[in-house]
N, C-alpha and C. Protein backbone atom coordinates (compact mmCIF):
# COMPACT_ATOMS: atom_id res chain seq x y z
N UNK A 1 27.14 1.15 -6.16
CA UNK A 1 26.81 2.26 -5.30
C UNK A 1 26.09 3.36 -6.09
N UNK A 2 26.34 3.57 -6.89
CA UNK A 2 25.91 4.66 -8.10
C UNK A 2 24.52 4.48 -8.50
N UNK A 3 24.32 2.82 -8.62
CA UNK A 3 23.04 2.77 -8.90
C UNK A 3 21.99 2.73 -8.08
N UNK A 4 22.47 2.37 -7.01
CA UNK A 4 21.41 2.65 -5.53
C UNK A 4 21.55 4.21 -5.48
N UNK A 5 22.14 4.87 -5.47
CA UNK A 5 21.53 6.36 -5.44
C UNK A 5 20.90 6.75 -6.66
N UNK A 6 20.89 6.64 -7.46
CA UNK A 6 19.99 6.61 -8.63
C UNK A 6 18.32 6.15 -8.30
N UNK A 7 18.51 5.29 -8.15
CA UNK A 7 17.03 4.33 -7.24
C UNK A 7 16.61 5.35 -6.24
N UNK A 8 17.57 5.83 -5.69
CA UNK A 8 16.90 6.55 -3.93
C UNK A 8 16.72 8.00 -4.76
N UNK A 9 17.20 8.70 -5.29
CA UNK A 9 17.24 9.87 -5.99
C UNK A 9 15.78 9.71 -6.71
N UNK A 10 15.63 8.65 -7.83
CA UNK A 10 13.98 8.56 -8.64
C UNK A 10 13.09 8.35 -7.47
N UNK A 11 13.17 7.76 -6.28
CA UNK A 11 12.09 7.25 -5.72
C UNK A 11 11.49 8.86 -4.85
N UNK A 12 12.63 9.96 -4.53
CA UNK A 12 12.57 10.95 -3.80
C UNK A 12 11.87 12.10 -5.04
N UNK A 13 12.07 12.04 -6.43
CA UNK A 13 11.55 12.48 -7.29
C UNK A 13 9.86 12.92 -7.00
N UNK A 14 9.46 13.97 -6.86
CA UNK A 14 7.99 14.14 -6.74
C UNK A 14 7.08 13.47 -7.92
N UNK A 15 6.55 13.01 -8.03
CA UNK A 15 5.94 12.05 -9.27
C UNK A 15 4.38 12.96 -9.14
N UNK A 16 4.21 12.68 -10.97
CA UNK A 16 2.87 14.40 -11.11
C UNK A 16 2.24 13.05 -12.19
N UNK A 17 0.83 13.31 -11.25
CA UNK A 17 -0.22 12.22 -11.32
C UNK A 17 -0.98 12.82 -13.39
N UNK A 18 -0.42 12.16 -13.97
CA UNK A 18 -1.22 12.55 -15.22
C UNK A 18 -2.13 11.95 -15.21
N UNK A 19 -2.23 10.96 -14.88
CA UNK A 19 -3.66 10.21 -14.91
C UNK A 19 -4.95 11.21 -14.25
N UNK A 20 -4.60 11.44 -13.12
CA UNK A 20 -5.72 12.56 -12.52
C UNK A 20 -6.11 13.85 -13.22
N UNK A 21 -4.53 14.34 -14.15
CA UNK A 21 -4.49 15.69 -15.15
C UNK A 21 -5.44 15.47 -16.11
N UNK A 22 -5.04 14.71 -16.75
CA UNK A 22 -6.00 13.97 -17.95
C UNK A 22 -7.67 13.92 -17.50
N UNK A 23 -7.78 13.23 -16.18
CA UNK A 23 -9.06 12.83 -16.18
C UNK A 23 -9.96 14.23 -15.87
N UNK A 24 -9.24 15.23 -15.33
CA UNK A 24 -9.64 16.67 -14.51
C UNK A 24 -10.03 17.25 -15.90
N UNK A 25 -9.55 17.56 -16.91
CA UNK A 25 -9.12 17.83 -17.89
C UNK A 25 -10.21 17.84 -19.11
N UNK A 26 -10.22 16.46 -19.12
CA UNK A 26 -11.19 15.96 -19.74
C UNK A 26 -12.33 16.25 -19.33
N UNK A 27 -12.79 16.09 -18.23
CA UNK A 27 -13.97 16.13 -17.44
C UNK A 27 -14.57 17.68 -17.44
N UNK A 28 -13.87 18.91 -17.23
CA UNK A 28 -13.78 19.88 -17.63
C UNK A 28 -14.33 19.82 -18.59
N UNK A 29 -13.68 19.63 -19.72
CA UNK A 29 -14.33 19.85 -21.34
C UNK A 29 -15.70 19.12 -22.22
N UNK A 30 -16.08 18.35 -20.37
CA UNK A 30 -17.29 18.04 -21.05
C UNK A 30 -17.56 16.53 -21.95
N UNK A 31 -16.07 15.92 -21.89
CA UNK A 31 -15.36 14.95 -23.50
C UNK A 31 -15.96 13.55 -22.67
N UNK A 32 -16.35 12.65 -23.09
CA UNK A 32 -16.29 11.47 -22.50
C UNK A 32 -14.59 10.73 -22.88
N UNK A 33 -14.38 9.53 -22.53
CA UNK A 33 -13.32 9.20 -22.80
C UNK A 33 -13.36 8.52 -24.52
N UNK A 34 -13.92 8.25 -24.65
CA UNK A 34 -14.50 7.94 -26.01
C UNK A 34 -13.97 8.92 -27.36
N UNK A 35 -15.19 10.10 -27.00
CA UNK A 35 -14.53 11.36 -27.39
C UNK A 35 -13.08 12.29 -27.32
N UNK A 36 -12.39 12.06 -26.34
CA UNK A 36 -11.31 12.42 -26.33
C UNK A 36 -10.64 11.67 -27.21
N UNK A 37 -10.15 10.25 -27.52
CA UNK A 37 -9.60 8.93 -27.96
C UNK A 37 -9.92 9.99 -29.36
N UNK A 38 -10.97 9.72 -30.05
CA UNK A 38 -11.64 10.24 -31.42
C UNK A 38 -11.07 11.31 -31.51
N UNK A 39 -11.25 11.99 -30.85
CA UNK A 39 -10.23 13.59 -31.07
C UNK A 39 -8.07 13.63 -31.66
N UNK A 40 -8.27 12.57 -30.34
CA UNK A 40 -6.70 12.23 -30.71
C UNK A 40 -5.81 11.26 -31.23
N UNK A 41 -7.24 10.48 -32.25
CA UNK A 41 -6.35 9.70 -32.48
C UNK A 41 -5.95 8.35 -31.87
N UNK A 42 -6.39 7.91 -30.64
CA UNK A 42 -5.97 7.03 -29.59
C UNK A 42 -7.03 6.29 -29.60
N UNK A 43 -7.18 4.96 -29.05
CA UNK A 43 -7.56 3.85 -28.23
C UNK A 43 -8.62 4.82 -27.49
N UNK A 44 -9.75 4.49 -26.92
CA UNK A 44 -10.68 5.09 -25.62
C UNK A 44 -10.01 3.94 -24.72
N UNK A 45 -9.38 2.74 -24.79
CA UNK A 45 -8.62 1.86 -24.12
C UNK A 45 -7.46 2.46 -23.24
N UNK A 46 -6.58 3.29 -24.19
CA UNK A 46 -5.78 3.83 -24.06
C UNK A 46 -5.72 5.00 -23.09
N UNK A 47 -6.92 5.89 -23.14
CA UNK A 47 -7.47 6.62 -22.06
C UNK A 47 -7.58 6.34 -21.06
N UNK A 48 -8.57 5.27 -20.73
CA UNK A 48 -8.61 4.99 -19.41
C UNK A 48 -7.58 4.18 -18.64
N UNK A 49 -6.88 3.33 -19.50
CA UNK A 49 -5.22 3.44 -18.76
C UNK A 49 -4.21 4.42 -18.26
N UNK A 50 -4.28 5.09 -19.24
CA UNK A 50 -3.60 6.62 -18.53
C UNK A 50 -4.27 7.05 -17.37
N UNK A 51 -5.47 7.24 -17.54
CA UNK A 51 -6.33 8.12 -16.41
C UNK A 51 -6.22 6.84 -15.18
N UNK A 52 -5.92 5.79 -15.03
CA UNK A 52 -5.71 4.84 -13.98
C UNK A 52 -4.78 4.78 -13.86
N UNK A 53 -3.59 5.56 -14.51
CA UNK A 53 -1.88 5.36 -14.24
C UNK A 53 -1.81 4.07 -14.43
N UNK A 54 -1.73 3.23 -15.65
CA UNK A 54 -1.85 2.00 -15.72
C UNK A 54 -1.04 2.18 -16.93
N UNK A 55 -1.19 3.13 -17.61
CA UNK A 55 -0.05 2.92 -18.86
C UNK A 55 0.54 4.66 -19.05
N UNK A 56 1.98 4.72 -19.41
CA UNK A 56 2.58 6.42 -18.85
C UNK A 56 2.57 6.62 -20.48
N UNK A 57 2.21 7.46 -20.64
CA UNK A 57 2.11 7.87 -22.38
C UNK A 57 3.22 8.56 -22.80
N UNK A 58 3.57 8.28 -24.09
CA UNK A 58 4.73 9.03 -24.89
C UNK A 58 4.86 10.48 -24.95
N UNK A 59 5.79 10.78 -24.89
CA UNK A 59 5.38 12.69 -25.47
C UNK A 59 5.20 13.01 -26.24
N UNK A 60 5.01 12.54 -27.87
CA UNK A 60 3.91 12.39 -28.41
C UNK A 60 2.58 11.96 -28.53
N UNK A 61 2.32 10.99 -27.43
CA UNK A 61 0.94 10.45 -27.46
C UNK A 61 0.23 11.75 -26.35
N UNK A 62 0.97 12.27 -25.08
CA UNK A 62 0.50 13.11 -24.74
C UNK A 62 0.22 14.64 -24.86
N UNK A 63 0.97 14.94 -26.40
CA UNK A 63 1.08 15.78 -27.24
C UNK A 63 0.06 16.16 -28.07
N UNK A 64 -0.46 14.41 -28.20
CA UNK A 64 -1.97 14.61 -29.03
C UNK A 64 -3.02 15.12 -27.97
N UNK A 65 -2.61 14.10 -26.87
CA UNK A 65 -3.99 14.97 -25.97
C UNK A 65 -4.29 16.06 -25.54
N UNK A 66 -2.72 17.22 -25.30
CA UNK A 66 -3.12 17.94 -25.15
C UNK A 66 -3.71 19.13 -25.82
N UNK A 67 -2.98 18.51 -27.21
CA UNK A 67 -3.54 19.35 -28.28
C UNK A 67 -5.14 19.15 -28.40
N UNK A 68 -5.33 18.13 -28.61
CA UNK A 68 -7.32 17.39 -28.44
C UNK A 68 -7.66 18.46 -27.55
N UNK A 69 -7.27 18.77 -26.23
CA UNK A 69 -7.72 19.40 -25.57
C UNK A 69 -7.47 20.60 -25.38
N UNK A 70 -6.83 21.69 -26.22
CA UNK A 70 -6.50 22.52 -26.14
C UNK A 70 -5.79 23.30 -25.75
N UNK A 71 -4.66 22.67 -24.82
CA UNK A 71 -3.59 22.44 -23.97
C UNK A 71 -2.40 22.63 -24.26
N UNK A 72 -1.75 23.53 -24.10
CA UNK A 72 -0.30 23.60 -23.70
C UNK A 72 0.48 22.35 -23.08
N UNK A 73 1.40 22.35 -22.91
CA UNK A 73 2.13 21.43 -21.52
C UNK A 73 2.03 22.06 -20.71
N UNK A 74 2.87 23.07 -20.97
CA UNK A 74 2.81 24.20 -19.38
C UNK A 74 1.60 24.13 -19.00
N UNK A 75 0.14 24.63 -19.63
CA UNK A 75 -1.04 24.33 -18.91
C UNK A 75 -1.55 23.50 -18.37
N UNK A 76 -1.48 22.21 -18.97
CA UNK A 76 -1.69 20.65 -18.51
C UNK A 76 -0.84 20.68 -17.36
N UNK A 77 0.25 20.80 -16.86
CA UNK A 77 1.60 20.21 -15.72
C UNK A 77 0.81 21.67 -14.74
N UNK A 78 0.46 22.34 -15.16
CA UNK A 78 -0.01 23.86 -14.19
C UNK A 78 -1.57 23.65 -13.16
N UNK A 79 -2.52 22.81 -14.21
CA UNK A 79 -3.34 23.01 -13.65
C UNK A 79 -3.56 22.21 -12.16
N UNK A 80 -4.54 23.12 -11.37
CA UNK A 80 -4.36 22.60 -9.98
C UNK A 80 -5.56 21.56 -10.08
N UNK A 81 -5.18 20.41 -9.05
CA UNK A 81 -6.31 18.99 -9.77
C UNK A 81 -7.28 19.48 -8.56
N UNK A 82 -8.66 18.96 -8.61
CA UNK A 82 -9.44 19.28 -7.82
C UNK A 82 -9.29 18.20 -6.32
N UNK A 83 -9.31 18.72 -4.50
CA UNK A 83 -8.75 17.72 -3.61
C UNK A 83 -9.85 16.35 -4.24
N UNK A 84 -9.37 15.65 -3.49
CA UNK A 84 -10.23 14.54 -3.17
C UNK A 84 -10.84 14.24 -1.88
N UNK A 85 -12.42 14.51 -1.86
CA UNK A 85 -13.22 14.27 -0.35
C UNK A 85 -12.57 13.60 0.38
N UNK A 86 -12.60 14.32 1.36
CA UNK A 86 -11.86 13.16 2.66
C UNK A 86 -13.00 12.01 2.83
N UNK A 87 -12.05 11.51 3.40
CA UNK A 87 -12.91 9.74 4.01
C UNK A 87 -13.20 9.31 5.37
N UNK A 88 -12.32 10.21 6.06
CA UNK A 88 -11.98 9.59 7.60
C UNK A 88 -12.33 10.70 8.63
N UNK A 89 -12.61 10.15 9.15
CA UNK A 89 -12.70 11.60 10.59
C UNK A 89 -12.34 10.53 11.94
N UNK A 90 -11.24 11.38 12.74
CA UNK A 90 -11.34 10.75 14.29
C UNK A 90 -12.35 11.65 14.83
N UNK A 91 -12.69 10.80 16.27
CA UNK A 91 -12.98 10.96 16.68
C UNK A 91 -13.33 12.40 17.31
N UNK A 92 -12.64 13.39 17.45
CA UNK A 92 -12.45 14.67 17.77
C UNK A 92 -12.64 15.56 16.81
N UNK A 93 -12.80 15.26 15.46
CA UNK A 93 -12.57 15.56 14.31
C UNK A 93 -14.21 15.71 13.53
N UNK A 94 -15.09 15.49 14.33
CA UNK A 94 -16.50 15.55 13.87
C UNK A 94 -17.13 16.48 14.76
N UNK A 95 -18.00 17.53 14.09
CA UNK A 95 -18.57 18.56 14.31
C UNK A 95 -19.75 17.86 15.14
N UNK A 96 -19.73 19.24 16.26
CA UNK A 96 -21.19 18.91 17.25
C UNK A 96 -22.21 20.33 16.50
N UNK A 97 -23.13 19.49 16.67
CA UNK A 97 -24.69 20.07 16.08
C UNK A 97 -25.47 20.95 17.35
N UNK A 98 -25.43 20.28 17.75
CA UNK A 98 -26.41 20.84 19.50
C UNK A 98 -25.52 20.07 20.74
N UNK A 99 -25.83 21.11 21.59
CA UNK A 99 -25.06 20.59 23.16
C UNK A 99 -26.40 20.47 24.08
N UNK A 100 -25.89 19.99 25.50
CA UNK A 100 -27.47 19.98 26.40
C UNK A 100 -27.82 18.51 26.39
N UNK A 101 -28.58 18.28 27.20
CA UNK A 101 -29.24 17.38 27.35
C UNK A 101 -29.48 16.35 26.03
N UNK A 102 -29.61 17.39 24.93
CA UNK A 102 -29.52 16.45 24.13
C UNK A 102 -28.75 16.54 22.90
N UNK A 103 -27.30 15.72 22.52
CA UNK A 103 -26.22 16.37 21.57
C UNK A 103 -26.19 15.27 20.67
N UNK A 104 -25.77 16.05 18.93
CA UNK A 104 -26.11 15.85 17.97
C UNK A 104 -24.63 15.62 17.95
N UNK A 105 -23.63 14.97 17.37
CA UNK A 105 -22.43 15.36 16.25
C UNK A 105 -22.41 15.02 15.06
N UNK A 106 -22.01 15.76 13.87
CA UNK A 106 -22.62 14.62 12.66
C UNK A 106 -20.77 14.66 11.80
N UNK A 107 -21.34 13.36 10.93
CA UNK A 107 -19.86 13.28 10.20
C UNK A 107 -20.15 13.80 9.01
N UNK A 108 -18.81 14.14 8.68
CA UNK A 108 -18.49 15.06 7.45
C UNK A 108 -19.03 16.55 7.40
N UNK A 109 -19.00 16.72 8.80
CA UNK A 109 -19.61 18.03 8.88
C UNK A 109 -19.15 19.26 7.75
N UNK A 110 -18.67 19.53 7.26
CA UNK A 110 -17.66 20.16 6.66
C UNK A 110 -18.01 20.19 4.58
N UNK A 111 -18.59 18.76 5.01
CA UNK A 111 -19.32 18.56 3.02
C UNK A 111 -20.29 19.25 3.01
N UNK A 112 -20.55 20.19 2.18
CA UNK A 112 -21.79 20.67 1.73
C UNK A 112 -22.85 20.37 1.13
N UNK A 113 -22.11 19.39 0.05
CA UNK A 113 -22.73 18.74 -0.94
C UNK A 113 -23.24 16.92 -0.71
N UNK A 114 -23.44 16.45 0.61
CA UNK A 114 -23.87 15.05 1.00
C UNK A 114 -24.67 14.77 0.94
N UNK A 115 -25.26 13.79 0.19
CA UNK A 115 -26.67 13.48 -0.01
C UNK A 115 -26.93 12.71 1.35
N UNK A 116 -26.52 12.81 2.21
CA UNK A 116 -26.63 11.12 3.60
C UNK A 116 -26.07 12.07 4.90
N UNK A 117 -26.70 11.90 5.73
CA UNK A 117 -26.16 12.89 7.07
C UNK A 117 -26.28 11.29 8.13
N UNK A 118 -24.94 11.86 8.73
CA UNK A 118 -24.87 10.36 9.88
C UNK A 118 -24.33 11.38 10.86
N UNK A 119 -25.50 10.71 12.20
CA UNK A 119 -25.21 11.43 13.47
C UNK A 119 -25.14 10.79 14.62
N UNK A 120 -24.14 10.83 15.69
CA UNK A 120 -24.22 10.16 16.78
C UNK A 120 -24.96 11.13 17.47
N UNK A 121 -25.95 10.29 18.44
CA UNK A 121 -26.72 10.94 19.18
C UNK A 121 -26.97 10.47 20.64
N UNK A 122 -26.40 11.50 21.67
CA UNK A 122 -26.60 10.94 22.84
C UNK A 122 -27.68 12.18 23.45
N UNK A 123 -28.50 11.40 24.22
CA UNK A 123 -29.60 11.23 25.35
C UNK A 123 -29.06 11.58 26.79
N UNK A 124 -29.36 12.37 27.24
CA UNK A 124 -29.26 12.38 28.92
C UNK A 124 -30.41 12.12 29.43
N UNK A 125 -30.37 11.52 30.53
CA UNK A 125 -31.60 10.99 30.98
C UNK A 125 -32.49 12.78 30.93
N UNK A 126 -34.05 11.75 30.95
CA UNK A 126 -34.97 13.17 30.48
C UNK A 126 -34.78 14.16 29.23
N UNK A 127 -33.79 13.74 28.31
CA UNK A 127 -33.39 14.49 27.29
C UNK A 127 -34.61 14.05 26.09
N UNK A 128 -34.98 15.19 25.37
CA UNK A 128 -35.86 14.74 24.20
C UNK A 128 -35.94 15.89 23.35
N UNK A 129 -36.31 15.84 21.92
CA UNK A 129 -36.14 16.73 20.81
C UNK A 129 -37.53 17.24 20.97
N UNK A 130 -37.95 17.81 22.03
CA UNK A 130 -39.22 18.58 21.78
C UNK A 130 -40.28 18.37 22.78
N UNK A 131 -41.27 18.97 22.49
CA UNK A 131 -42.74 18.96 22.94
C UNK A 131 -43.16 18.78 21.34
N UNK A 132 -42.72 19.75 20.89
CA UNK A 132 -43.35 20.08 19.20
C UNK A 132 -42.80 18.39 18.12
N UNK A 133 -43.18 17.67 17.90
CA UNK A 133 -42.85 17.08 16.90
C UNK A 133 -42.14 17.50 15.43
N UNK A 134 -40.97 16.35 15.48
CA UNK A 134 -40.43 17.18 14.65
C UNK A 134 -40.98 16.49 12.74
N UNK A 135 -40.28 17.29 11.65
CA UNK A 135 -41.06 17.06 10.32
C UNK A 135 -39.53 17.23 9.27
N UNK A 136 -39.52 16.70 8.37
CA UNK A 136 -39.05 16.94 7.27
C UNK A 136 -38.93 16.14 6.39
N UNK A 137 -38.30 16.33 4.93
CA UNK A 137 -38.40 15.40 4.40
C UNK A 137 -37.19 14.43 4.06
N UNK A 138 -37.58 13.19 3.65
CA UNK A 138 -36.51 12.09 3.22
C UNK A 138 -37.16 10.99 4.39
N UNK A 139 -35.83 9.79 4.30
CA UNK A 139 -36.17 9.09 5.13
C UNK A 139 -35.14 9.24 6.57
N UNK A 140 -35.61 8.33 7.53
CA UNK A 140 -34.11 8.30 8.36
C UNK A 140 -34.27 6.99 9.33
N UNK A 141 -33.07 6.59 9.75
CA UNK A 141 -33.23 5.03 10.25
C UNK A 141 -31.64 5.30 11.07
N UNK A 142 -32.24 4.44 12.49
CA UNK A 142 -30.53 4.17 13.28
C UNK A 142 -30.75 3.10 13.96
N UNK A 143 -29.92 3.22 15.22
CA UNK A 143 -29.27 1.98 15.69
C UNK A 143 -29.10 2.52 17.38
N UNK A 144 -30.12 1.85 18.35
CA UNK A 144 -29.60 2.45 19.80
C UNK A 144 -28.60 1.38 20.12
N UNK A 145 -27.05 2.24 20.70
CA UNK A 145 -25.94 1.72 21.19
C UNK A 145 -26.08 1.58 22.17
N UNK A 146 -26.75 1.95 23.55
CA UNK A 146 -27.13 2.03 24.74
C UNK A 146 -28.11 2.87 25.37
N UNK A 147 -28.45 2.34 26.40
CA UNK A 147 -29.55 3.09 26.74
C UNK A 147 -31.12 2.68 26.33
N UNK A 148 -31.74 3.33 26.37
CA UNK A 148 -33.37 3.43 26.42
C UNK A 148 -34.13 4.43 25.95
N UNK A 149 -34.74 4.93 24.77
CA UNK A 149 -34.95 6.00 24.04
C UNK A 149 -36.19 5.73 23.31
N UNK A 150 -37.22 6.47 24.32
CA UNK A 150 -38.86 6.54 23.52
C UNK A 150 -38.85 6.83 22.05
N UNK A 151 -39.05 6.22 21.33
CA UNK A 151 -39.66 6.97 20.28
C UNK A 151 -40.86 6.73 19.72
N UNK A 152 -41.45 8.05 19.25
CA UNK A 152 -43.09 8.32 18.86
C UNK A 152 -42.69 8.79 17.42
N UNK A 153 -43.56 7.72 16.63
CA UNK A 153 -43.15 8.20 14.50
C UNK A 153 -45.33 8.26 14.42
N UNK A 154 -45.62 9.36 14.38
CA UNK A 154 -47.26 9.57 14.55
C UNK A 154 -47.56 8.55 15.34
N UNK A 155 -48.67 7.82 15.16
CA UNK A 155 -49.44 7.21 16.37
C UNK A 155 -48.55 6.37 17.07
N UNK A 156 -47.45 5.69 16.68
CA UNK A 156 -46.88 4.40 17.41
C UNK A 156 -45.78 4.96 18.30
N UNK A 157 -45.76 4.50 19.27
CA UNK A 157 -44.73 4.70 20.04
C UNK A 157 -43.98 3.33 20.67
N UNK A 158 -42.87 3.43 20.68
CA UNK A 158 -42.10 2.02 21.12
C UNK A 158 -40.77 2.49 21.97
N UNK A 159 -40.45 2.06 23.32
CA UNK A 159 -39.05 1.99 24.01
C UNK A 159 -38.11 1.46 23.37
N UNK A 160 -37.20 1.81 22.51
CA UNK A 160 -36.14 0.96 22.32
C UNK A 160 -35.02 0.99 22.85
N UNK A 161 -34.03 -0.48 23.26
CA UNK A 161 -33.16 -0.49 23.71
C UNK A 161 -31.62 -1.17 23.41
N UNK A 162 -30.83 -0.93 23.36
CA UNK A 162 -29.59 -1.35 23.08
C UNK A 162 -29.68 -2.72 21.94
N UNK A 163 -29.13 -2.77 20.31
CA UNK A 163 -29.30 -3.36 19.71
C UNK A 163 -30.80 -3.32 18.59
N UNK A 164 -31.47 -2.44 19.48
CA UNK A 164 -33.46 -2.01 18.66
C UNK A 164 -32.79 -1.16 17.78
N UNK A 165 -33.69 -1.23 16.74
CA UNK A 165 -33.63 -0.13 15.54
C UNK A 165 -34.87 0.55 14.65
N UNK A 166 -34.64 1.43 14.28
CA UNK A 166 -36.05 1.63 13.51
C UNK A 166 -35.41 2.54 11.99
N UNK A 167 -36.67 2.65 11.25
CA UNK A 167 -36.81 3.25 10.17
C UNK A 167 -37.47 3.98 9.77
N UNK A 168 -37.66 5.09 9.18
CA UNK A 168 -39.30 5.66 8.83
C UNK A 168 -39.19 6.70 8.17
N UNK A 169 -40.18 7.18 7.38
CA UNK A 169 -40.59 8.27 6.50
C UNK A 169 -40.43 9.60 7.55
N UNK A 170 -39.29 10.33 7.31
CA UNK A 170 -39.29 11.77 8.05
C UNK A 170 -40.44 12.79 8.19
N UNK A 171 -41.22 12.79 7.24
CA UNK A 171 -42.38 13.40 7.22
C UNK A 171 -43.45 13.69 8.07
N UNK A 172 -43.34 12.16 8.33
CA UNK A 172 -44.15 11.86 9.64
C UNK A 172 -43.57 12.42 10.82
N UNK A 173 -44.56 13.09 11.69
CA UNK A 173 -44.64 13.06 13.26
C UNK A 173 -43.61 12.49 14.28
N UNK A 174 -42.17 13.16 14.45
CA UNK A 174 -41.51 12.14 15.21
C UNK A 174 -41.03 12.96 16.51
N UNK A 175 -40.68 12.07 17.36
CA UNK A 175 -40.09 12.51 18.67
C UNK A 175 -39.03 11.63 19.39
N UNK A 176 -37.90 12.20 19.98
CA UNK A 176 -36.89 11.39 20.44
C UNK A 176 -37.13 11.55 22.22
N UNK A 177 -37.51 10.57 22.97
CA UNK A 177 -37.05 10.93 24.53
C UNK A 177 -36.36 9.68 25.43
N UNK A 178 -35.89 10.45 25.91
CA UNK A 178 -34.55 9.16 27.08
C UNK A 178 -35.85 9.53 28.10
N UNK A 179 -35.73 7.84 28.40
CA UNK A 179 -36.77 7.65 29.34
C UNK A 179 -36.40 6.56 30.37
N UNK A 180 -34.98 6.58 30.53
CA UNK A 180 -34.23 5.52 31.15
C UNK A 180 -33.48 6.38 32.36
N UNK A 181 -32.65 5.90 33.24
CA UNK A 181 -32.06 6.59 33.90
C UNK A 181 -30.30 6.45 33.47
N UNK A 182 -29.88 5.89 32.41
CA UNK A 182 -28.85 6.32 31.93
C UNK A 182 -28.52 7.44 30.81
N UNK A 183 -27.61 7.45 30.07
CA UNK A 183 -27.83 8.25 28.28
C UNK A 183 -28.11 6.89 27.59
N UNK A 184 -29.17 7.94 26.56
CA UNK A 184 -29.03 6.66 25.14
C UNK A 184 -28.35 7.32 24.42
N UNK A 185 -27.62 6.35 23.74
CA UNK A 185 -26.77 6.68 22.80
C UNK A 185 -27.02 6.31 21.33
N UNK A 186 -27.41 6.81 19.94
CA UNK A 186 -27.82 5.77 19.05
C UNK A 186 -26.85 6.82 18.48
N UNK A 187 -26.66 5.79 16.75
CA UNK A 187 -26.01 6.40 15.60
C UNK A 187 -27.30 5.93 14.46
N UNK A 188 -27.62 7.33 13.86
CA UNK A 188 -28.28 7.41 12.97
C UNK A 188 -27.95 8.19 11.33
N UNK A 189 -28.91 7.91 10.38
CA UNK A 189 -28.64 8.35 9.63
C UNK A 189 -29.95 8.67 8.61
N UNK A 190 -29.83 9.94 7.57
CA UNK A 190 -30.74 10.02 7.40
C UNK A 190 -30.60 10.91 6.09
N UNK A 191 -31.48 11.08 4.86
CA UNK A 191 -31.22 11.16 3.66
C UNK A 191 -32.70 11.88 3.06
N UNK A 192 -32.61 13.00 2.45
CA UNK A 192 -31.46 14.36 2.50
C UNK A 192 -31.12 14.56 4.23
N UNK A 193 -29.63 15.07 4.06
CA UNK A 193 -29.31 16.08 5.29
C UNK A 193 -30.67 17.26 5.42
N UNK A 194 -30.55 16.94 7.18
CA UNK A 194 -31.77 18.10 7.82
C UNK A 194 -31.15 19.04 8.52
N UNK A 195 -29.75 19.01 8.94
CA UNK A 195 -29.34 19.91 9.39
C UNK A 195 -28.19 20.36 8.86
């Protein structure tokens, strides 16, 4: 009995990710893992096991590192680790861009720093991004989910419909119009973010 609460007691224990400390840490100071190892004495083997929680280091072995790094304990166990980007969004959970006739939502609304913008885009019938053609740069390419949705990339123009896709240099001359009597619906994506 004693030892099952023991078990349930360690497992309820908050457990403090050194591997992530270490790697925050390091990364901070600029050190490759290489360099850190050289500093302290250690394996660069040995590093990246720790930093993968793959091997739990001595309190002397993590004594050296923090000394390598200039580190206290108290400072090392203190510092706050940086989050980790989310991954997931429901459904409800993704930012709308434009409303109207014609609505944008894009994911990860919220990253600043995304090199890739992905947007669902629905069409109401007669819905279109303009008179004015639109311009910028990167590329961008999607996927119509339903519906029927003109598009003009400079001279060419093509209807596409449910399962059609295209690709193209943003630069160029483009225009989106629902020319069907349902919504089109596509998911696109496009690199740099334009909005």
């Amino acid at each position: 009995m004693a030892r099952r609460k023991s078990k349930e007691a360690e497992a309820a224990r908050p457990s403090i990710d050194v591997g992530a400390r270490l790697k925050a840490q390091r990364t901070r100071a600029g050190l490759s893992q290489r360099d850190l190892a050289g500093m302290a004495g250690v394996t660069n083997g040995m590093i990246s096991m720790i930093e993968q929680n793959k091997h739990s280091p001595s309190v002397a072995t993590l004594n050296r590192l923090t000394d390598a790094l200039g580190l206290s304990f108290a400072e090392f166990f203190s510092i706050s680790l940086p989050e980790a980007p989310r991954v997931f969004y429901l459904k409800d959970e993704l930012v709308a861009l434009t409303e109207g006739k014609v609505r944008f939502v894009v994911v990860a609304g919220e990253r600043e720093d995304k090199a890739l913008q992905i947007l669902h885009e629905v069409y109401a019938p007669g819905g279109d991004t303009g008179a004015t053609m639109l311009t910028h740069r990167g590329e961008e390419g999607g996927l119509v989910i339903s519906g029927e949705i003109e598009l003009t990339v400079g001279p060419q123009r093509r209807v596409l419909r449910a399962g059609d896709a295209y690709y193209f240099e943003s630069a160029t001359p483009h225009r989106f119009r629902n020319v069907g009597k349902a919504p089109a619906v596509i998911v696109s994506a496009c690199t740099p973010p334009f909005m």
